[in-house]
N, C-alpha and C. Protein backbone atom coordinates (compact mmCIF):
# COMPACT_ATOMS: atom_id res chain seq x y z
N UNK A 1 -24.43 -17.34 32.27
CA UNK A 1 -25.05 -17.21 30.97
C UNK A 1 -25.61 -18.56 30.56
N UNK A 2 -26.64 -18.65 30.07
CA UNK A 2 -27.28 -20.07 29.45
C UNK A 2 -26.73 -19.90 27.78
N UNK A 3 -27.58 -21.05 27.64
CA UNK A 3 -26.80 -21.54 26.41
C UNK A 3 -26.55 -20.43 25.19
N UNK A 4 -25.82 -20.68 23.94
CA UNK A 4 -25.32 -19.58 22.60
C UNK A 4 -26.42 -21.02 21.90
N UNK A 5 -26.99 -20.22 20.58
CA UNK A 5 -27.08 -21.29 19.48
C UNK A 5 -26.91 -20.65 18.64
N UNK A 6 -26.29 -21.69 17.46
CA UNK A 6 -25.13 -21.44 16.46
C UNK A 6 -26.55 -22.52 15.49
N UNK A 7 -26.83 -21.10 14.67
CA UNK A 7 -28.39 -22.41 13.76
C UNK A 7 -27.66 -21.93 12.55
N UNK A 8 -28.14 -22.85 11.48
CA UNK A 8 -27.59 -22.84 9.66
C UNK A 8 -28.37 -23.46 9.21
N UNK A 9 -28.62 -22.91 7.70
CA UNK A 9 -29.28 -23.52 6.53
C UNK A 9 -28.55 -23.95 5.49
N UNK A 10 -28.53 -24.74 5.38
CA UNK A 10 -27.22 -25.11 4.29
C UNK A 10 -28.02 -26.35 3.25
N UNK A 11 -27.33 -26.64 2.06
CA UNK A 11 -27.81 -27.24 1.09
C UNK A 11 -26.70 -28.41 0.83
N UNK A 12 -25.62 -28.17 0.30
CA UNK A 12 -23.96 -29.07 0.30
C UNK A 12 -23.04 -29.16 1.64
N UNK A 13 -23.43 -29.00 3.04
CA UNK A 13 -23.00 -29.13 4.23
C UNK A 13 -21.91 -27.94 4.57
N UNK A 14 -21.30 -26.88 3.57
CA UNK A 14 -20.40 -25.93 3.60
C UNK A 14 -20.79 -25.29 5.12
N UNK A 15 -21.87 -24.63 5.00
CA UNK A 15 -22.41 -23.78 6.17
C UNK A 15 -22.61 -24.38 7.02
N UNK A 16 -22.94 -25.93 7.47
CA UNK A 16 -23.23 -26.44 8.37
C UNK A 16 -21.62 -26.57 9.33
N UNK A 17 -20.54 -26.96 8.32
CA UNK A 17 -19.48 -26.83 8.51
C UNK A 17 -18.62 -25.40 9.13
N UNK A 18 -19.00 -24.79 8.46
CA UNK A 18 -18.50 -23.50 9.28
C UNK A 18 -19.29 -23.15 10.34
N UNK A 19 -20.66 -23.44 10.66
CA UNK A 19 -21.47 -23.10 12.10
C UNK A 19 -21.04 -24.04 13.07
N UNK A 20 -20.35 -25.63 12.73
CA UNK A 20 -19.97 -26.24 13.36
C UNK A 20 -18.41 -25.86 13.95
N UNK A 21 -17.68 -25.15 13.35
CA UNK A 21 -16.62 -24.67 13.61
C UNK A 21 -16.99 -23.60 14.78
N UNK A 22 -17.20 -22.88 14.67
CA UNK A 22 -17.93 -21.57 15.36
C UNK A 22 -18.37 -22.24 16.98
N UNK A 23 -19.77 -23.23 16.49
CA UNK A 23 -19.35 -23.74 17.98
C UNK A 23 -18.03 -24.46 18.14
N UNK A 24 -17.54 -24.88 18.09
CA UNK A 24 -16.01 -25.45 18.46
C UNK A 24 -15.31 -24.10 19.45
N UNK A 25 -15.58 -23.21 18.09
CA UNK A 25 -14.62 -22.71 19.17
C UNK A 25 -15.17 -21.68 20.29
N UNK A 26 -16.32 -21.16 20.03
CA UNK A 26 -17.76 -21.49 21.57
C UNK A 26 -17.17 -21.99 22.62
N UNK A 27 -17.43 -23.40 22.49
CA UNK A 27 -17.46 -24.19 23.26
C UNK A 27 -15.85 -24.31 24.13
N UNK A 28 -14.93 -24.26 23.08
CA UNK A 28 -13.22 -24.22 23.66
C UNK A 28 -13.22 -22.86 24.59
N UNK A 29 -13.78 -21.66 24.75
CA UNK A 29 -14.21 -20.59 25.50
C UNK A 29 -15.26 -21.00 26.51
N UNK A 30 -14.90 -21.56 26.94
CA UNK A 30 -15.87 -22.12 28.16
C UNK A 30 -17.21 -21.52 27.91
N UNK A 31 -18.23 -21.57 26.42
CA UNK A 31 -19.07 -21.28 26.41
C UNK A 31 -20.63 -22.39 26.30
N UNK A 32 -21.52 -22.22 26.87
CA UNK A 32 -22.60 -23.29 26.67
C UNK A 32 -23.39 -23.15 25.44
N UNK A 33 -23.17 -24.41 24.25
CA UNK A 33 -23.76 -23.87 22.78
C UNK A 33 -24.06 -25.28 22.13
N UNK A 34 -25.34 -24.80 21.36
CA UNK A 34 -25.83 -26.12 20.91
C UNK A 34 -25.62 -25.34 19.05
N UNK A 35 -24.95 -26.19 18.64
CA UNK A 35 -25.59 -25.97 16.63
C UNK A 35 -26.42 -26.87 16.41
N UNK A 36 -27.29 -26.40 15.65
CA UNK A 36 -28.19 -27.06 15.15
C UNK A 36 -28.92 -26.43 13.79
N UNK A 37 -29.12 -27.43 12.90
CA UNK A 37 -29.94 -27.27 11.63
C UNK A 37 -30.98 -26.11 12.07
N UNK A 38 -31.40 -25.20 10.92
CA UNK A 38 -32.95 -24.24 12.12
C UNK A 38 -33.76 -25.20 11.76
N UNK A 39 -34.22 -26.02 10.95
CA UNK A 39 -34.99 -27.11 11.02
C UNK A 39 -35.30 -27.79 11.97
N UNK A 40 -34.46 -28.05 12.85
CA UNK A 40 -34.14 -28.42 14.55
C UNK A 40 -34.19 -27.87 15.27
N UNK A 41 -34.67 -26.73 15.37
CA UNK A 41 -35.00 -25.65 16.50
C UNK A 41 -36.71 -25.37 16.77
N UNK A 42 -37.08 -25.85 18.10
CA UNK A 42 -37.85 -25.72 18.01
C UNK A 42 -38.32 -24.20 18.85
N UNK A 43 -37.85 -23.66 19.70
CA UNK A 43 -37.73 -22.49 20.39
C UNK A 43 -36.78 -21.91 20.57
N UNK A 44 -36.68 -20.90 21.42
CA UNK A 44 -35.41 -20.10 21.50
C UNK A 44 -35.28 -19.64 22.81
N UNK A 45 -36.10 -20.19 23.70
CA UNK A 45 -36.28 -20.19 25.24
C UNK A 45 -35.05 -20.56 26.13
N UNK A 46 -34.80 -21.35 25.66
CA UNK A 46 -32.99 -21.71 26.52
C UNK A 46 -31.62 -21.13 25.91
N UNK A 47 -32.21 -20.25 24.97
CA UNK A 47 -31.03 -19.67 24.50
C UNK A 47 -30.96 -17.69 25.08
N UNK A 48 -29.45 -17.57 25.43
CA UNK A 48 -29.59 -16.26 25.38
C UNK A 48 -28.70 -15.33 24.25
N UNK A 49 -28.28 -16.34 23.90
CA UNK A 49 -27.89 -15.36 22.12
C UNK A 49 -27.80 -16.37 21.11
N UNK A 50 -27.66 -15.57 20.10
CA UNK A 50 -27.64 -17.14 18.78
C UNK A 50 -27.23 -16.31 17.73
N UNK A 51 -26.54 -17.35 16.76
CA UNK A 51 -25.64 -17.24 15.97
C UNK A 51 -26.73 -17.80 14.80
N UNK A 52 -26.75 -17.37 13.19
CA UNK A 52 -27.84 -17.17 12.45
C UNK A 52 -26.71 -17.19 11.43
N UNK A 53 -27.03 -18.60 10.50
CA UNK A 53 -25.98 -18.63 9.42
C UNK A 53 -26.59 -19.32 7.89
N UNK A 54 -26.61 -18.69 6.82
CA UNK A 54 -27.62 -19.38 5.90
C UNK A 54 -26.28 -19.19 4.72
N UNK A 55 -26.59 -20.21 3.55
CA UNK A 55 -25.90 -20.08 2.16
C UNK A 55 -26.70 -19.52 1.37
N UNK A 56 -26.15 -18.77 0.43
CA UNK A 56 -27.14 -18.03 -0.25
C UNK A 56 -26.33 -18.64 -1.51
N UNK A 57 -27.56 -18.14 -2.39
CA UNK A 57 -27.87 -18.91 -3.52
C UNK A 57 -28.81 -18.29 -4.60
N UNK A 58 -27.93 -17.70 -5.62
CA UNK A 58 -28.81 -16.72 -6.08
C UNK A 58 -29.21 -16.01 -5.90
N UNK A 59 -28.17 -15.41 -4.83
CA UNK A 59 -28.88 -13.99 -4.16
C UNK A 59 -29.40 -14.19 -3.02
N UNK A 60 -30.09 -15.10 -3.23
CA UNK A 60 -31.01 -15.43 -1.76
C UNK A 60 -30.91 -16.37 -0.69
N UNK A 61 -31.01 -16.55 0.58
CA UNK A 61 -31.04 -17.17 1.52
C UNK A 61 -31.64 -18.27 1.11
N UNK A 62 -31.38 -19.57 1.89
CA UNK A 62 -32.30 -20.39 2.01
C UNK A 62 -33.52 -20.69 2.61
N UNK A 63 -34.46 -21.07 2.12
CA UNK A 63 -36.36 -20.79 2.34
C UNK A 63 -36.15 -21.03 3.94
N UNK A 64 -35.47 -22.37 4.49
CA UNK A 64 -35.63 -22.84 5.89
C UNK A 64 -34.66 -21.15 7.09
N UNK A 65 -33.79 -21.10 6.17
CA UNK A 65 -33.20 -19.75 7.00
C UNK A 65 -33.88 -18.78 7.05
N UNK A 66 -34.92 -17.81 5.97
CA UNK A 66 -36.03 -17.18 5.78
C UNK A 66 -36.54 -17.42 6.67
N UNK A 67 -37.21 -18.57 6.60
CA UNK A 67 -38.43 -18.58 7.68
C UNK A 67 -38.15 -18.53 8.76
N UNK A 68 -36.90 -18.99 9.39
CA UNK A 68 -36.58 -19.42 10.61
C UNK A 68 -36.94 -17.74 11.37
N UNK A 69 -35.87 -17.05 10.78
CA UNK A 69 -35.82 -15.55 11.22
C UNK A 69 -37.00 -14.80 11.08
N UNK A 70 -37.75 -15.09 10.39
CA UNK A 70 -39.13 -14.41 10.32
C UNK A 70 -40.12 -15.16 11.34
N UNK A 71 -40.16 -16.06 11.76
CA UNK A 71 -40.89 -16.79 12.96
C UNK A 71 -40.15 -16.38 14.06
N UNK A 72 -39.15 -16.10 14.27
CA UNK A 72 -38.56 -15.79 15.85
C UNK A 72 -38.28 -14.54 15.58
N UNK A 73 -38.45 -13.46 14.69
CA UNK A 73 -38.21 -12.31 14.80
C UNK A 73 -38.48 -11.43 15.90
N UNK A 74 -39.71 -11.40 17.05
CA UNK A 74 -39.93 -11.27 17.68
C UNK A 74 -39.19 -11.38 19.08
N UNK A 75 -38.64 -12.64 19.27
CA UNK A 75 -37.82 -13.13 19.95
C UNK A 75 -36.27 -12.75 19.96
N UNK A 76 -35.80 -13.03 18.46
CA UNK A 76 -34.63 -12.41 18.08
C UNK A 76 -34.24 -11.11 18.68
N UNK A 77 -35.22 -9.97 18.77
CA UNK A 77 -35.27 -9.10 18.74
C UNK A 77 -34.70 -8.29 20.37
N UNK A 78 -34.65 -9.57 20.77
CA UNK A 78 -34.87 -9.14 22.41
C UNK A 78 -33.59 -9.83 22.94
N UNK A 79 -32.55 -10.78 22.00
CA UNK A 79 -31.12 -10.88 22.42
C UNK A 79 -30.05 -10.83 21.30
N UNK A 80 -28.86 -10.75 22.17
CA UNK A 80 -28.05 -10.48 20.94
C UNK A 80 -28.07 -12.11 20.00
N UNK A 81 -27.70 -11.44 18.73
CA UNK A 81 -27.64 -12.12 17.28
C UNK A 81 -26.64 -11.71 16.66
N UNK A 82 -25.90 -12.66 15.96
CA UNK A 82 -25.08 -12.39 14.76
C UNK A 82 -25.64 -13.38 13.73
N UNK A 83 -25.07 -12.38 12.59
CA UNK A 83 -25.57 -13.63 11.42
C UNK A 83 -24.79 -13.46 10.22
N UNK A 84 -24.58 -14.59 9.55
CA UNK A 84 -23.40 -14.80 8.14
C UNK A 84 -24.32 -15.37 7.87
N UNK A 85 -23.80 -15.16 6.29
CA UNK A 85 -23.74 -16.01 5.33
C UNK A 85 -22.86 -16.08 4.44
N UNK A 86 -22.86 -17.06 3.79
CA UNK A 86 -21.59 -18.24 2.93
C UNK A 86 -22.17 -18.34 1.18
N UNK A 87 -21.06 -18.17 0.68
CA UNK A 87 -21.60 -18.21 -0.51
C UNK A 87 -20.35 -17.92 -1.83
N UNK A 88 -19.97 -16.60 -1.65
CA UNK A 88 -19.21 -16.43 -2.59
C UNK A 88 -17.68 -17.26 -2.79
N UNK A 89 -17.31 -17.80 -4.04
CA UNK A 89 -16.05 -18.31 -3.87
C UNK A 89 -15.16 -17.54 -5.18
N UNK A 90 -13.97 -18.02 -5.10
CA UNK A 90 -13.05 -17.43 -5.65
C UNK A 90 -12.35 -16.29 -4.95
N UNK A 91 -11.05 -15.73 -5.50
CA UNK A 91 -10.47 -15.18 -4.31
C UNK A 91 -10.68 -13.54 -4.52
N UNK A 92 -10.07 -13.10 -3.48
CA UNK A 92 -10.78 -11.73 -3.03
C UNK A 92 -11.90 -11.76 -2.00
N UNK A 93 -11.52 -10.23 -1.58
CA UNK A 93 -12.97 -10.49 -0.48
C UNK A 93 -14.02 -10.28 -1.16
N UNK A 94 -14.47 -11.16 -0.10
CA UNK A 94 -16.14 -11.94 -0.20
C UNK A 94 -17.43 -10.92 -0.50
N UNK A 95 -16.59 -9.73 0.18
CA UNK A 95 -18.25 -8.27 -0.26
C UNK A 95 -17.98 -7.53 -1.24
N UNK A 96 -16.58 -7.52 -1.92
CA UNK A 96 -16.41 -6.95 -3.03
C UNK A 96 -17.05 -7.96 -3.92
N UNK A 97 -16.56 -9.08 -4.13
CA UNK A 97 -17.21 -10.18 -4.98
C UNK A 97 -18.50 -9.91 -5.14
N UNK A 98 -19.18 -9.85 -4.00
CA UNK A 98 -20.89 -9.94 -4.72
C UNK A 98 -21.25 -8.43 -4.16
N UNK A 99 -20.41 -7.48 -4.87
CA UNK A 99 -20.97 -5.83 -5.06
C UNK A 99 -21.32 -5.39 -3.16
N UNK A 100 -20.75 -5.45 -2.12
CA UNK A 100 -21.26 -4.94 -1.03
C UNK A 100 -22.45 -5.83 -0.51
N UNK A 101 -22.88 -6.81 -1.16
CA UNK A 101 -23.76 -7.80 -0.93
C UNK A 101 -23.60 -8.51 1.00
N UNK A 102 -24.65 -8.21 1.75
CA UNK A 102 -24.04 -9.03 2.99
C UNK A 102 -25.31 -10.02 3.49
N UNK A 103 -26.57 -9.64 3.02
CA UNK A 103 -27.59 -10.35 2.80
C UNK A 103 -28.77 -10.11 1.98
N UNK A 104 -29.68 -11.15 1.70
CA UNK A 104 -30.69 -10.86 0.33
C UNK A 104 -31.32 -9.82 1.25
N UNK A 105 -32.48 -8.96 -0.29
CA UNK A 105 -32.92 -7.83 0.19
C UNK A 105 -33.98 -8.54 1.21
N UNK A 106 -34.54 -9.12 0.46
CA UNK A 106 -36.11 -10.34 1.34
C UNK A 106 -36.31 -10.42 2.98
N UNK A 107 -34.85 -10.10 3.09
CA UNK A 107 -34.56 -9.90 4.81
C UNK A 107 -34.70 -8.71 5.48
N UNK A 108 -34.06 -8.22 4.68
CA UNK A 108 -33.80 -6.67 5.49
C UNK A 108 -34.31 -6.09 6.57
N UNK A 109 -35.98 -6.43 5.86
CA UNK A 109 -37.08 -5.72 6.87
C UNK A 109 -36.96 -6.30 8.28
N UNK A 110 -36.69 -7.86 8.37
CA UNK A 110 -36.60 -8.68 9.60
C UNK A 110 -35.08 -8.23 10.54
N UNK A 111 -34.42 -8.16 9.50
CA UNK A 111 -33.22 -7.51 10.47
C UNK A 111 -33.09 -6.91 11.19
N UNK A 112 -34.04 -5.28 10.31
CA UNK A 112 -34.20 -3.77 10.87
C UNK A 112 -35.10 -4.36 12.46
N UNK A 113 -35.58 -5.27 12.26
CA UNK A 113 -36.59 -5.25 13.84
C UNK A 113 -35.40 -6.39 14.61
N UNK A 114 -34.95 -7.38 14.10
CA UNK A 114 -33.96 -8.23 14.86
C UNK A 114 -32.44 -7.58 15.62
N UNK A 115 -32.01 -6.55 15.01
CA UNK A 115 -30.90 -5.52 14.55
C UNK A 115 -29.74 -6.30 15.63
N UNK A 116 -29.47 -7.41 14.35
CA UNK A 116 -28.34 -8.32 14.70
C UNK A 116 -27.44 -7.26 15.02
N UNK A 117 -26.23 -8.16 15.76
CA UNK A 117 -25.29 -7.12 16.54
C UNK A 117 -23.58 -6.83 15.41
N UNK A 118 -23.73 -7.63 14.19
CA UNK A 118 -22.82 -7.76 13.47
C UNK A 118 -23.53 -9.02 12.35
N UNK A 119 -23.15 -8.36 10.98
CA UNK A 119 -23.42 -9.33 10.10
C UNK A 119 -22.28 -9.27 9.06
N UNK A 120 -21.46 -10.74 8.48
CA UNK A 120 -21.07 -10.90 7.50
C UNK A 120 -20.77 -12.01 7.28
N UNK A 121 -20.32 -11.53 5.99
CA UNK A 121 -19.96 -12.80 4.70
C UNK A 121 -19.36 -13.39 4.35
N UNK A 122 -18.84 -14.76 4.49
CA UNK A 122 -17.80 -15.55 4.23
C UNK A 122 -17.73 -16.08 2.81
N UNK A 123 -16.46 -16.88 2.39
CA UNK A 123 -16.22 -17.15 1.14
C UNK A 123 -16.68 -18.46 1.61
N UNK A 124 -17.61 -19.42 0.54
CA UNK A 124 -17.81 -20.51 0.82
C UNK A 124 -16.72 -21.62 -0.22
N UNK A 125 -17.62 -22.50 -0.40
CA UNK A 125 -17.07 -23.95 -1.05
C UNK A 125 -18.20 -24.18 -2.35
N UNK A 126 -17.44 -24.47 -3.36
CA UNK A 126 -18.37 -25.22 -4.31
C UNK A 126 -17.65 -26.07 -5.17
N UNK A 127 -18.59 -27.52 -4.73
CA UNK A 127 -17.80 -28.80 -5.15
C UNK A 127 -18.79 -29.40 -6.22
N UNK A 128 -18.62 -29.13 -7.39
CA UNK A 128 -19.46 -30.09 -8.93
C UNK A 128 -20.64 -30.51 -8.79
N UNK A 129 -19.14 -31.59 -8.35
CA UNK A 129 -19.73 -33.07 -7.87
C UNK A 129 -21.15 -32.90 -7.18
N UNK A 130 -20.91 -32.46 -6.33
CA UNK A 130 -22.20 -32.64 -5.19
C UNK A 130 -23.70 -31.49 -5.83
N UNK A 131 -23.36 -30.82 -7.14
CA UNK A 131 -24.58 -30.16 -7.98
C UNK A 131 -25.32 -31.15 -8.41
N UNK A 132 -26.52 -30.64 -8.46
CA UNK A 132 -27.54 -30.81 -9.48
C UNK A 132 -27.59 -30.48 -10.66
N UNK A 133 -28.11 -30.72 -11.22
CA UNK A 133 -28.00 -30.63 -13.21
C UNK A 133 -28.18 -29.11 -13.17
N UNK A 134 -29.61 -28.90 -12.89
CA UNK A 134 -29.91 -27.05 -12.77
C UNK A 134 -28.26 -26.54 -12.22
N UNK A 135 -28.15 -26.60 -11.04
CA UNK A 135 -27.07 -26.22 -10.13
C UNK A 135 -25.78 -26.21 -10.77
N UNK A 136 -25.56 -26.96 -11.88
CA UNK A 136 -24.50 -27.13 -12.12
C UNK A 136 -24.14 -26.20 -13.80
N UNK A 137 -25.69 -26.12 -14.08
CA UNK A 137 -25.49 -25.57 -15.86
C UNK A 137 -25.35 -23.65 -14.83
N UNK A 138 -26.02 -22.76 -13.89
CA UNK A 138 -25.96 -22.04 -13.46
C UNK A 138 -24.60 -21.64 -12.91
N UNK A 139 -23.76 -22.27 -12.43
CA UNK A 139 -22.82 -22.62 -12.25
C UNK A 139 -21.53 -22.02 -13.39
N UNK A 140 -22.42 -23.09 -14.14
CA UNK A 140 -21.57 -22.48 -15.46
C UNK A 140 -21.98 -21.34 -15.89
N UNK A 141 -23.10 -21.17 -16.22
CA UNK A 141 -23.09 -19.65 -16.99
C UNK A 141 -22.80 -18.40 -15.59
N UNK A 142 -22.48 -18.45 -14.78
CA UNK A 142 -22.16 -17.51 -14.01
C UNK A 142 -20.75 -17.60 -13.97
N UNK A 143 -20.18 -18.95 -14.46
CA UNK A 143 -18.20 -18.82 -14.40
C UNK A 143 -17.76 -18.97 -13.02
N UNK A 144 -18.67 -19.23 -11.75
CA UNK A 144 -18.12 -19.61 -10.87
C UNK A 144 -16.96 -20.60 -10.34
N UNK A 145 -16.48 -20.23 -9.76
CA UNK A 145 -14.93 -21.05 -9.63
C UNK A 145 -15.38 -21.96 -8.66
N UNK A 146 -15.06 -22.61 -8.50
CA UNK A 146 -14.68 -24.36 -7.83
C UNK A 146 -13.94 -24.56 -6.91
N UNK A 147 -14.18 -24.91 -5.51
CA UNK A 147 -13.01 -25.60 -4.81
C UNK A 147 -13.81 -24.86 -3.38
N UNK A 148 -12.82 -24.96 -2.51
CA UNK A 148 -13.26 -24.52 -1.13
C UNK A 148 -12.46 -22.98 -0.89
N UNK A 149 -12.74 -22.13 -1.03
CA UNK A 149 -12.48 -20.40 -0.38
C UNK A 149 -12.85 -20.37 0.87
N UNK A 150 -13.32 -21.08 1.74
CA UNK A 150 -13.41 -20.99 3.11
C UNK A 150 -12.30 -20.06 3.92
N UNK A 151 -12.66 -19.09 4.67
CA UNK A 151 -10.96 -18.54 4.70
C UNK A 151 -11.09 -19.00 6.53
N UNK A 152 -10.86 -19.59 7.04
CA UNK A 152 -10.67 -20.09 8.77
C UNK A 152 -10.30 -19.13 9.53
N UNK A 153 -9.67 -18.02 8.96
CA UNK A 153 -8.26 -16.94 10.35
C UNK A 153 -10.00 -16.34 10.00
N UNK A 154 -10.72 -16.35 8.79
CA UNK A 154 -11.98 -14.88 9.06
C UNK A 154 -12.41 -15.40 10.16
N UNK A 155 -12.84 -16.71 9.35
CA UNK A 155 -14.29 -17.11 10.76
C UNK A 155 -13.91 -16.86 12.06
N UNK A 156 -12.53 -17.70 12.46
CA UNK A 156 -11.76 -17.34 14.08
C UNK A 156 -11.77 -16.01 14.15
N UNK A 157 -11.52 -15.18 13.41
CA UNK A 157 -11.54 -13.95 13.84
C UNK A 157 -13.06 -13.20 14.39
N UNK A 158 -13.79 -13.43 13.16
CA UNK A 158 -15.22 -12.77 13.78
C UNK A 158 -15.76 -13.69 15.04
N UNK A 159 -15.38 -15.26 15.02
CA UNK A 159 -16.39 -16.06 16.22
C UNK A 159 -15.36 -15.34 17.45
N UNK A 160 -14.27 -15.19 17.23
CA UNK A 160 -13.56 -14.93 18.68
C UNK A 160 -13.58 -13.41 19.00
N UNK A 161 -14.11 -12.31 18.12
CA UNK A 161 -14.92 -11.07 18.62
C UNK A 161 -16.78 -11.31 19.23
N UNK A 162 -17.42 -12.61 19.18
CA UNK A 162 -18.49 -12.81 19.92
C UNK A 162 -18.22 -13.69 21.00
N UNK A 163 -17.01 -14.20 21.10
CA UNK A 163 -16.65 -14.58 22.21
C UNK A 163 -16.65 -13.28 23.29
N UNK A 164 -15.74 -12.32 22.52
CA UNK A 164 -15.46 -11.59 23.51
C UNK A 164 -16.87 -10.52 24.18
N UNK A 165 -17.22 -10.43 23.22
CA UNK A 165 -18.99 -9.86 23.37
C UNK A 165 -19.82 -10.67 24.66
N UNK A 166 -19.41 -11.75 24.13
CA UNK A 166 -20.62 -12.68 25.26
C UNK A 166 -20.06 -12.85 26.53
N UNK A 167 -18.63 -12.53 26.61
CA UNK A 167 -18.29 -12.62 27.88
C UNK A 167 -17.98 -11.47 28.56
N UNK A 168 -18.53 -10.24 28.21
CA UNK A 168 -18.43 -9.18 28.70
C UNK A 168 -19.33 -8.57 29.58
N UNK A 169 -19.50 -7.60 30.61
CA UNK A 169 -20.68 -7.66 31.65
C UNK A 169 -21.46 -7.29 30.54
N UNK A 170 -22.02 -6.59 29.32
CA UNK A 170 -23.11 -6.53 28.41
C UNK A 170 -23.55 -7.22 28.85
N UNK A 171 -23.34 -8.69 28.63
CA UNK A 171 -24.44 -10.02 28.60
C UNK A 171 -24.17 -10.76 28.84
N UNK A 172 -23.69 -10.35 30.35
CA UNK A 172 -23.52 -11.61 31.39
C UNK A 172 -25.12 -11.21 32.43
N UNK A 173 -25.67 -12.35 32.62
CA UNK A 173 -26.82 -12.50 33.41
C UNK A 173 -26.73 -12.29 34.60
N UNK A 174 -27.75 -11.13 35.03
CA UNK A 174 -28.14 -10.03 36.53
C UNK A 174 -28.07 -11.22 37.90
C-alpha cells in the first residue's frame, strides 16, 4: 500500500492536533502517512487513501477545507476517505450537541460524489485566550463552554477501525 494522508483545516491548532494524533497512530500500525495542512497538499497522486478533517465554525467548515474537497473531488472519489470534524464542546455526545449535525450542508453535494467511507464528529477544544474579539463576543452569546472535550478512547477508536479497513485485502494493492 502507498502512502494514507491525514489533511486538516484548523484555525486554534485543535484539529491539527487530533489529525496529528491519527497519524501517530497510522504510523504505530506499520502504516505509510504523511499529515499535512490541505494548504500543503499539492496532489493526491502518492496517496491511496486520506483522512479529511476540518473545524467547523458556525456551522461551517473551514474555506481552506471547502475548497480542498471540492478541487480533488474527482480524485477523492476514486479512493477510500474518511472525514471528521471538530467542533462541538461541552459534555455529551458531540451529534446530539449540534442536533445530528456531522457536516455543513455546503458539502453534502461533494460528499454524495466523494462517498467517504465513514464520517464523524468529535468534541473539540475552546481556549478564550487564543479568540478574537468577534470570536470571543459569539462565543458568548452562544454560552459555549471552555476547555478541551477532546475525547482520545473516540478518536483511537474510529482511527483504529481505518486501520483495520486499510489493512484488509479491500485495499491492499493488486
Amino acid at each position: 500500500m502507498s502512502k494514507v494522508l491525514v489533511t486538516y483545516a484548523t484555525k486554534h491548532q485543535s484539529t491539527k492536533e487530533i489529525a496529528t494524533f491519527i497519524g501517530n497512530v497510522l504510523k504505530d500500525n506499520q502504516l505509510d502517512v504523511d499529515v499535512l495542512s490541505v494548504d500543503d497538499v499539492v496532489d493526491l497522486n502518492d496517496y491511496s487513501a486520506v483522512i479529511i478533517g476540518s473545524a467547523v465554525y458556525i456551522g461551517h467548515w473551514l474555506k481552506s477545507a471547502t475548497n480542498f474537497i471540492r478541487h480533488h473531488q474527482n480524485q477523492l472519489a476514486k479512493q477510500p476517505v474518511w472525514i471528521f470534524s471538530t467542533g462541538p464542546t461541552g459534555d455529551g455526545d458531540p451529534d446530539e450537541l449540534l442536533d445530528g449535525f456531522l457536516v455543513p450542508e455546503n458539502i453534502h453535494e461533494t460528499l454524495m460524489v466523494i462517498k467517504p467511507r465513514h464520517v464523524i464528529l468529535f468534541h473539540g477544544r475552546l481556549n478564550r485566550a487564543q479568540l478574537a474579539l468577534g470570536e470571543r463576543l459569539m462565543v458568548n452569546a452562544a454560552q459555549a463552554p471552555c476547555g478541551d472535550f477532546r475525547d482520545w478512547n473516540m478518536i483511537q477508536a474510529w482511527t483504529n477501525r481505518i486501520v483495520a479497513e486499510l489493512k484488509s485485502e479491500a485495499y491492499m494493492p493488486l
